[in-house]
PDB file of N, CA and C in Angstrom:
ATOM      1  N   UNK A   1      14.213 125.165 170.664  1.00  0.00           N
ATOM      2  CA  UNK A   1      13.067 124.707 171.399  1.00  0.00           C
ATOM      3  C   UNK A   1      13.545 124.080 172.706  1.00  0.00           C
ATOM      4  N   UNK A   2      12.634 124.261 173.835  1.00  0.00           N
ATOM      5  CA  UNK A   2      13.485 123.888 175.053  1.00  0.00           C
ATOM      6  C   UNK A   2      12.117 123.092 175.894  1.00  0.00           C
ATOM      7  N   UNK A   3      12.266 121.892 176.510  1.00  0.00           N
ATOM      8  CA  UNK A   3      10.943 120.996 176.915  1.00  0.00           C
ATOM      9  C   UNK A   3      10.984 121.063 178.578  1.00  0.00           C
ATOM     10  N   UNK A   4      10.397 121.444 179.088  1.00  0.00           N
ATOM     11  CA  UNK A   4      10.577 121.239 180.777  1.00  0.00           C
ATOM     12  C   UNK A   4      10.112 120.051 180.953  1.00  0.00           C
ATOM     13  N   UNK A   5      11.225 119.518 182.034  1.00  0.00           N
ATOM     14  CA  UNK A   5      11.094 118.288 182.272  1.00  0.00           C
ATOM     15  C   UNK A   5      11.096 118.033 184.278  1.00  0.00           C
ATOM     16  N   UNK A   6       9.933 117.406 184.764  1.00  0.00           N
ATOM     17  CA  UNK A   6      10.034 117.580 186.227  1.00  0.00           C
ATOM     18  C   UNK A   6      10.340 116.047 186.518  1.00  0.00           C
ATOM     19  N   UNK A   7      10.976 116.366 187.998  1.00  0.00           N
ATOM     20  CA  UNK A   7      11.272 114.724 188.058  1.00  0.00           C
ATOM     21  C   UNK A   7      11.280 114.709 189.635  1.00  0.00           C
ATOM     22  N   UNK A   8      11.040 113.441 190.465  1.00  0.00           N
ATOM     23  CA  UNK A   8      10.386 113.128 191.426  1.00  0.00           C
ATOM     24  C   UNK A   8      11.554 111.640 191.525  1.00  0.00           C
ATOM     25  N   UNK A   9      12.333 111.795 192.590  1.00  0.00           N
ATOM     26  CA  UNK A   9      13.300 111.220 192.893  1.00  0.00           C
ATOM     27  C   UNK A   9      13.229 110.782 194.184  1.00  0.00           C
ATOM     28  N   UNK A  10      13.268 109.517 194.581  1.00  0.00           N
ATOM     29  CA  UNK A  10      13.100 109.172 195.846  1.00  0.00           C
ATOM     30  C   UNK A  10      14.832 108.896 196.625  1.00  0.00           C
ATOM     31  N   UNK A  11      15.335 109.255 196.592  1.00  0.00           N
ATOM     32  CA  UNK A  11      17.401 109.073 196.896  1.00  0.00           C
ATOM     33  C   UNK A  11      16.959 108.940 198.396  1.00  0.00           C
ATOM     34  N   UNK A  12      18.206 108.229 198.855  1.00  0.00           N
ATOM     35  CA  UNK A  12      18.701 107.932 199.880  1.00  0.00           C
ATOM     36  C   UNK A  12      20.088 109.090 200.428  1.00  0.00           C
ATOM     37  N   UNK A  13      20.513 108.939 201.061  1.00  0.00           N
ATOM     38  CA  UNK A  13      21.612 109.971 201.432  1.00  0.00           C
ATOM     39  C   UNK A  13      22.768 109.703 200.837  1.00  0.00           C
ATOM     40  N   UNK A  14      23.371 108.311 200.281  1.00  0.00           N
ATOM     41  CA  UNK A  14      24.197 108.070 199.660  1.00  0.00           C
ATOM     42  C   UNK A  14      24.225 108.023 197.875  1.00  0.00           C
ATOM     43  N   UNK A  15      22.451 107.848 197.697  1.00  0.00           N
ATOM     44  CA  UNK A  15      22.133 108.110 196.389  1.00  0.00           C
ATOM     45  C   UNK A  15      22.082 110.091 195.936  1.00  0.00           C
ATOM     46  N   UNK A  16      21.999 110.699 197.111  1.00  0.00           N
ATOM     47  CA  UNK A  16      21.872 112.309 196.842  1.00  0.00           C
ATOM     48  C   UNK A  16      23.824 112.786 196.989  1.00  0.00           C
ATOM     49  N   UNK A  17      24.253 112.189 197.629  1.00  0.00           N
ATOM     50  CA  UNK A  17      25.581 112.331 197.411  1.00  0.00           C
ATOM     51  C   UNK A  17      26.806 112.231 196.463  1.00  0.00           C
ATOM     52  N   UNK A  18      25.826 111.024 195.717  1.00  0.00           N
ATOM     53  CA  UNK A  18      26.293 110.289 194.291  1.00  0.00           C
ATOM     54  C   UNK A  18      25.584 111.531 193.117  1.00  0.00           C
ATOM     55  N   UNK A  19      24.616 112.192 193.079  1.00  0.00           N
ATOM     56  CA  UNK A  19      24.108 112.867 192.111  1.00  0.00           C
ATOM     57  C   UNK A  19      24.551 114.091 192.577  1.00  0.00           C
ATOM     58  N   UNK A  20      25.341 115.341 193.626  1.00  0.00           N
ATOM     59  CA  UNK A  20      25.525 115.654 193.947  1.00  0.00           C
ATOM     60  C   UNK A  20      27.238 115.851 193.290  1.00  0.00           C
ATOM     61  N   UNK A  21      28.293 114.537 193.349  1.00  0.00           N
ATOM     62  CA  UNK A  21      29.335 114.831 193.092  1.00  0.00           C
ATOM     63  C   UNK A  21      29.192 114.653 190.947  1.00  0.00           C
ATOM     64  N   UNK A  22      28.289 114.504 190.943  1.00  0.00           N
ATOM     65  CA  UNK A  22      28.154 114.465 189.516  1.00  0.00           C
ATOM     66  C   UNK A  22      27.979 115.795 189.158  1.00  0.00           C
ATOM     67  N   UNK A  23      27.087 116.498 189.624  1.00  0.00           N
ATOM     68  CA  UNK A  23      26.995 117.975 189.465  1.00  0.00           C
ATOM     69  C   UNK A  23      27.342 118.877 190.019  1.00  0.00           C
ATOM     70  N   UNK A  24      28.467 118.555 190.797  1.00  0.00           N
ATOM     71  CA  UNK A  24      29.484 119.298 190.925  1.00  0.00           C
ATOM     72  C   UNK A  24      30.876 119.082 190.369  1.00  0.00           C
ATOM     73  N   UNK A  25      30.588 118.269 189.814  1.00  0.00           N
ATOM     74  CA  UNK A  25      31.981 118.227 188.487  1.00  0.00           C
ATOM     75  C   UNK A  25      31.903 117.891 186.793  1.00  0.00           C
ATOM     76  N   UNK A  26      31.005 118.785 186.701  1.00  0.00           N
ATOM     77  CA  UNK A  26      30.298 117.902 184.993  1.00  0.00           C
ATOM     78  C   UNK A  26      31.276 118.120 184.064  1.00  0.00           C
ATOM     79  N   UNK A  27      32.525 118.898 184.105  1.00  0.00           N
ATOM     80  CA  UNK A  27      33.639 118.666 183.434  1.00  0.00           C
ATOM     81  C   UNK A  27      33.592 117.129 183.148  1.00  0.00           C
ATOM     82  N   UNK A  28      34.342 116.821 184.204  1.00  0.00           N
ATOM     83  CA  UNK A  28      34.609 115.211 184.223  1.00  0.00           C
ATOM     84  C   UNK A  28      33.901 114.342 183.826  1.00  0.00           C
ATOM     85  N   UNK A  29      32.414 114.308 183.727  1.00  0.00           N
ATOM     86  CA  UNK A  29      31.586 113.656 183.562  1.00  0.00           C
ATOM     87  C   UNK A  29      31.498 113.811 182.364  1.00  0.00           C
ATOM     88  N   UNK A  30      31.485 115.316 181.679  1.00  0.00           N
ATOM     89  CA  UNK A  30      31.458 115.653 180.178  1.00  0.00           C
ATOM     90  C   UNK A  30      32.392 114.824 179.652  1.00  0.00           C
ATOM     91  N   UNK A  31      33.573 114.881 180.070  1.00  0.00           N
ATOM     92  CA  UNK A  31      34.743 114.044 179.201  1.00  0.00           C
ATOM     93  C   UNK A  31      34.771 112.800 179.554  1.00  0.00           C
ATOM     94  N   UNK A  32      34.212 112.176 180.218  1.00  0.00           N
ATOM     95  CA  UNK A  32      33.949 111.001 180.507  1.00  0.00           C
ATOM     96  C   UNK A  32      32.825 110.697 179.399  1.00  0.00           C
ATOM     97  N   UNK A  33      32.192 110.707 179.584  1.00  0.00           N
ATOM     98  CA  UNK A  33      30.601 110.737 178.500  1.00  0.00           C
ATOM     99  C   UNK A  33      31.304 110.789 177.000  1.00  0.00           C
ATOM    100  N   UNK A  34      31.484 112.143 176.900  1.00  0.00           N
ATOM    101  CA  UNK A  34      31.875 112.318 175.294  1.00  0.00           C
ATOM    102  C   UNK A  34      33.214 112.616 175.321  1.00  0.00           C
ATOM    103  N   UNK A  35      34.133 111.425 175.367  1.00  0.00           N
ATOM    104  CA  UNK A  35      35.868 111.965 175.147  1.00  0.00           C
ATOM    105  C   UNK A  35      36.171 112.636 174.133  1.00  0.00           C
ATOM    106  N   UNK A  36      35.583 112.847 172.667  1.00  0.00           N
ATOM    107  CA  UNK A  36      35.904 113.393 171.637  1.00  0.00           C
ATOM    108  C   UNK A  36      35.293 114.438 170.989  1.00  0.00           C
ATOM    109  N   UNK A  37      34.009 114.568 171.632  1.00  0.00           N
ATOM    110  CA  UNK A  37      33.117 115.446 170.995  1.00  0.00           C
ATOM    111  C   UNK A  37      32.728 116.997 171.951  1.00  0.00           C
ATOM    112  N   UNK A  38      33.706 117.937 172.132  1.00  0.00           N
ATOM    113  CA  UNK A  38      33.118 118.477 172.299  1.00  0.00           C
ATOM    114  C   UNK A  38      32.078 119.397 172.661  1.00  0.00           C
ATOM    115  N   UNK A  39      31.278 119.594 171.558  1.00  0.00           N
ATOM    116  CA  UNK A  39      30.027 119.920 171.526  1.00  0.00           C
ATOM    117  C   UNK A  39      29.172 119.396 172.545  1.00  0.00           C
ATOM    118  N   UNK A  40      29.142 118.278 172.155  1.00  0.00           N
ATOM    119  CA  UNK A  40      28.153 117.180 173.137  1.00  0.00           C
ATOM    120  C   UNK A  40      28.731 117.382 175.159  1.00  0.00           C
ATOM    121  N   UNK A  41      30.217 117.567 174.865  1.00  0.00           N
ATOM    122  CA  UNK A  41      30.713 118.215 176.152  1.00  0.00           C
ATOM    123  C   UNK A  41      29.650 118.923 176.781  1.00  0.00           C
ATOM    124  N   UNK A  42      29.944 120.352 176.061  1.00  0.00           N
ATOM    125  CA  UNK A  42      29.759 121.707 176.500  1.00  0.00           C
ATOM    126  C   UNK A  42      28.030 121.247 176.724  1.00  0.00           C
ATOM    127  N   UNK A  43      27.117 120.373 175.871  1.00  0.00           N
ATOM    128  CA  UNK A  43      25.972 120.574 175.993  1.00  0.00           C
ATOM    129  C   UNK A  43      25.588 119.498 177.773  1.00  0.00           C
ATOM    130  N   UNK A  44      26.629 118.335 177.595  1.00  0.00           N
ATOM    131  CA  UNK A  44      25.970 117.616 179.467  1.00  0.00           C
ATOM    132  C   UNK A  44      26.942 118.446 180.498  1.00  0.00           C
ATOM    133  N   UNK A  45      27.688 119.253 179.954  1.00  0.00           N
ATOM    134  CA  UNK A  45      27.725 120.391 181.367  1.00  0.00           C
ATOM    135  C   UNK A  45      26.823 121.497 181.624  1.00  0.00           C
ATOM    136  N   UNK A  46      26.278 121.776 180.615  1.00  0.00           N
ATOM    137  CA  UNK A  46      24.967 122.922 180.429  1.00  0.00           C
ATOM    138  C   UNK A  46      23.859 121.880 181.472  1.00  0.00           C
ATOM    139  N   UNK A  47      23.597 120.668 180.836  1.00  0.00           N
ATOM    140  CA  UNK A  47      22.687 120.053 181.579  1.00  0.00           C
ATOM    141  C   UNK A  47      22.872 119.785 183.220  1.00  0.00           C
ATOM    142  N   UNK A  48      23.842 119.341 183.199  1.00  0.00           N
ATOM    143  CA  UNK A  48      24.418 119.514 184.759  1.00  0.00           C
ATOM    144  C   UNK A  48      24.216 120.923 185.818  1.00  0.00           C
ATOM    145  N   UNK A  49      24.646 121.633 184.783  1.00  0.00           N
ATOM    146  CA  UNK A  49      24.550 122.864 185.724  1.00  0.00           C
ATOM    147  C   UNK A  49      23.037 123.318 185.896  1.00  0.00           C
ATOM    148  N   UNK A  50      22.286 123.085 185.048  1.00  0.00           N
ATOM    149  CA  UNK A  50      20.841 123.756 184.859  1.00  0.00           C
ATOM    150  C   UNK A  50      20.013 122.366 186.452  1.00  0.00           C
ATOM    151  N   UNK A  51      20.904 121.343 186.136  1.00  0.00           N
ATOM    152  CA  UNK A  51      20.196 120.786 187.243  1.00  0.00           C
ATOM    153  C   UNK A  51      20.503 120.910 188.481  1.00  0.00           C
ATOM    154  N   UNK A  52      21.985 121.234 188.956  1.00  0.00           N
ATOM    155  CA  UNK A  52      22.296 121.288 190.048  1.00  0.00           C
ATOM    156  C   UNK A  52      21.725 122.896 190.541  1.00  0.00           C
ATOM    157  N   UNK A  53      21.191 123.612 189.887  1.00  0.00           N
ATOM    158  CA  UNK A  53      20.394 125.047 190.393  1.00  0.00           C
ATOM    159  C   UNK A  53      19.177 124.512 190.774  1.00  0.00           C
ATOM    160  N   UNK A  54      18.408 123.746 190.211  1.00  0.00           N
ATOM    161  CA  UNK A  54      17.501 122.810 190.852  1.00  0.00           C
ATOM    162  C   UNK A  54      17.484 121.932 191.796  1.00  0.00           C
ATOM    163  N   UNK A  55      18.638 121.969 192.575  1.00  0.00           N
ATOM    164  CA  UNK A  55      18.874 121.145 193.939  1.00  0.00           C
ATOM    165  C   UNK A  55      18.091 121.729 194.807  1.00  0.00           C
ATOM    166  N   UNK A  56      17.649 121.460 195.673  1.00  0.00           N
ATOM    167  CA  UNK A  56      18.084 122.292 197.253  1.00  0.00           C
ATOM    168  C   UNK A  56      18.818 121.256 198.224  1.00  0.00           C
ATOM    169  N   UNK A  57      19.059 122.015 199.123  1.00  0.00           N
ATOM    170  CA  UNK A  57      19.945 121.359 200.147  1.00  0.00           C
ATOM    171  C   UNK A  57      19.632 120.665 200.898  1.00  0.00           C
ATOM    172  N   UNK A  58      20.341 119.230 201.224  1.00  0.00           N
ATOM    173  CA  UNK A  58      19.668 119.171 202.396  1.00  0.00           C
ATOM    174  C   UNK A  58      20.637 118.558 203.476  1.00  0.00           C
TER     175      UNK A  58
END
């Protein structure tokens, strides 16, 4: 089962830069987050990536 979720973000240029290097490295963030698990890895890099296709540029 999969829930769409919309979101409405007011960032600053240093706050879009900060969410920006997050999703462009969700490795790191994965193993940061979950050092041992995995699973839970592979699933906040899935999330990462599904959001950073939802960027646009600016």
């Amino acid at each position: 089962m999969t829930i769409q979720i919309k979101l409405s973000l007011d960032l600053n240029a240093n706050d879009i830069d900060a969410l920006r290097t997050l999703v462009d490295h969700p490795e790191a963030v994965a193993a940061a987050a979950a050092l041992h698990d995995p699973r839970l890895q592979a699933r906040i890099i899935g999330v990462l990536a599904e959001i950073k296709s939802q960027l646009t540029e600016y």
